[in-house]
Protein backbone atom coordinates (compact mmCIF):
# COMPACT_ATOMS: atom_id res chain seq x y z
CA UNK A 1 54.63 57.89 30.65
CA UNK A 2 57.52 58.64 33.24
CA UNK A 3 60.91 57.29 32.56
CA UNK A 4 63.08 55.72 35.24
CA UNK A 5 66.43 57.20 36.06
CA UNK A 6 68.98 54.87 35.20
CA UNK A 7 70.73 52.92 37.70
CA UNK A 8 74.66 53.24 36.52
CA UNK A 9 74.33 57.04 35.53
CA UNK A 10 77.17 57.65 37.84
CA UNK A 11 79.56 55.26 36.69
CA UNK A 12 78.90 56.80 33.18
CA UNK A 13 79.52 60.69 34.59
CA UNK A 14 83.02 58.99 36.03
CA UNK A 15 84.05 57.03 33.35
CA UNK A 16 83.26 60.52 30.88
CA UNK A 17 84.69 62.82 33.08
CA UNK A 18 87.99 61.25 33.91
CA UNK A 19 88.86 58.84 31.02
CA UNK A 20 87.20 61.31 28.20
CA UNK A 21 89.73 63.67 30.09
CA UNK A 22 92.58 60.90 29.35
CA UNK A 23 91.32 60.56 25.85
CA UNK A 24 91.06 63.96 24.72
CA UNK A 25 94.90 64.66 26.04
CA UNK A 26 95.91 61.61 24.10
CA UNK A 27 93.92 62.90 20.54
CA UNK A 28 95.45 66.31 21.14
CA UNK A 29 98.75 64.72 21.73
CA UNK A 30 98.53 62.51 18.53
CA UNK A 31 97.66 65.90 16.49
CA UNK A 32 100.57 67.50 18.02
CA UNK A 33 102.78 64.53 16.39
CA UNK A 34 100.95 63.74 13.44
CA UNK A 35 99.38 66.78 12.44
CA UNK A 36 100.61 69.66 9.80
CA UNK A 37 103.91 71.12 11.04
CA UNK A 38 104.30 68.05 13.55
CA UNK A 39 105.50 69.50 17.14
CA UNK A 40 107.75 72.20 15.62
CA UNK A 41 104.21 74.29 13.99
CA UNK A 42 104.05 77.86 14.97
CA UNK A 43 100.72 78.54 17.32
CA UNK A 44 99.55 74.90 17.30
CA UNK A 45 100.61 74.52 20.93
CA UNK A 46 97.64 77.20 21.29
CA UNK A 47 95.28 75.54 18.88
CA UNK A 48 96.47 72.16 20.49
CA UNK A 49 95.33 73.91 24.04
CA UNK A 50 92.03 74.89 22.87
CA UNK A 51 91.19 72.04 21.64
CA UNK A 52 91.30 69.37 24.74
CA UNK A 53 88.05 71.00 26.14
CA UNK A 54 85.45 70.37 23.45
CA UNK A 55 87.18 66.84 22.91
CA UNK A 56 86.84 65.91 26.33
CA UNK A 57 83.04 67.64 26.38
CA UNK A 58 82.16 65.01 23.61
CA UNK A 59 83.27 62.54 25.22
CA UNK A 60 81.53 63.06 28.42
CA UNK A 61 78.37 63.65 26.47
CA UNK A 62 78.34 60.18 24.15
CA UNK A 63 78.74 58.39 27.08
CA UNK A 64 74.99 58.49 27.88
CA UNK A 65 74.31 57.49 24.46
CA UNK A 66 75.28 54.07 25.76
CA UNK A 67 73.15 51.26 27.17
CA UNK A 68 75.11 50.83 30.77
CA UNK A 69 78.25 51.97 32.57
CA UNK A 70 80.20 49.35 32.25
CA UNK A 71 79.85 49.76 28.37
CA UNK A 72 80.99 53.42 28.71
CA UNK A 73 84.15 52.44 30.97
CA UNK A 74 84.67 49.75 28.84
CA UNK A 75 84.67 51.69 25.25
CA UNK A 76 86.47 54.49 27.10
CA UNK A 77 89.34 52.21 28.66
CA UNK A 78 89.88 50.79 24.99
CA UNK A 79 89.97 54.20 23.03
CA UNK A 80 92.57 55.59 25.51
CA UNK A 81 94.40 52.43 24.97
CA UNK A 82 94.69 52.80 21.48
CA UNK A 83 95.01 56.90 21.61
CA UNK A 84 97.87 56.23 24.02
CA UNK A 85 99.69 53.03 22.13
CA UNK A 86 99.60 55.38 18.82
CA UNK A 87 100.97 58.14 21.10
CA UNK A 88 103.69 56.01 22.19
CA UNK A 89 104.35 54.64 18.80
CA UNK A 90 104.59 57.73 17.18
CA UNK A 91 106.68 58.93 20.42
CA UNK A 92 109.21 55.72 19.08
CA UNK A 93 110.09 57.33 15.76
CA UNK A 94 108.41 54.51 14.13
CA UNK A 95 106.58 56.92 11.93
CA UNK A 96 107.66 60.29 11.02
């Protein structure tokens, strides 16, 4: 039994590759805030360096776990907005 190719596979491999990019800067930028030491933590610059490729690797790979590209760019578009309101929020002072 031979499986089709689906249709939207590209609009998943864009919507992974350049907002799971966004996303994984925004997690790594909400553990550089949030996380033990907050910004001021000796070597988690390097750890937070490290750690934006296999973030953004799992997000470019769950996107095919999704019915259609449009639900990938959707989910995508609202993760980064939340990643990057709780950025900005912790940015604010609002929580130490």
């Amino acid at each position: 039994m031979k499986q089709e190719i689906q249709r939207d596979w590209w609009l998943k491999s864009l919507s992974g590759t350049v907002l799971g990019a966004s996303l994984a800067l925004g997690l790594v930028g909400l553990w550089a805030w949030w996380g033990p030491g907050g910004l001021g933590a000796p070597d988690k610059v390097q750890f937070n360096m490290w750690m934006i490729a296999p973030l953004w690797m799992l997000a470019l790979s769950a996107v095919y776990f999704m019915r259609s590209g449009a639900q990938a760019l959707l989910a995508l578009l609202a993760l980064n907005a939340l990643a990057y309101g709780l950025l900005l929020w912790a940015q604010s002072g609002a929580v130490a």
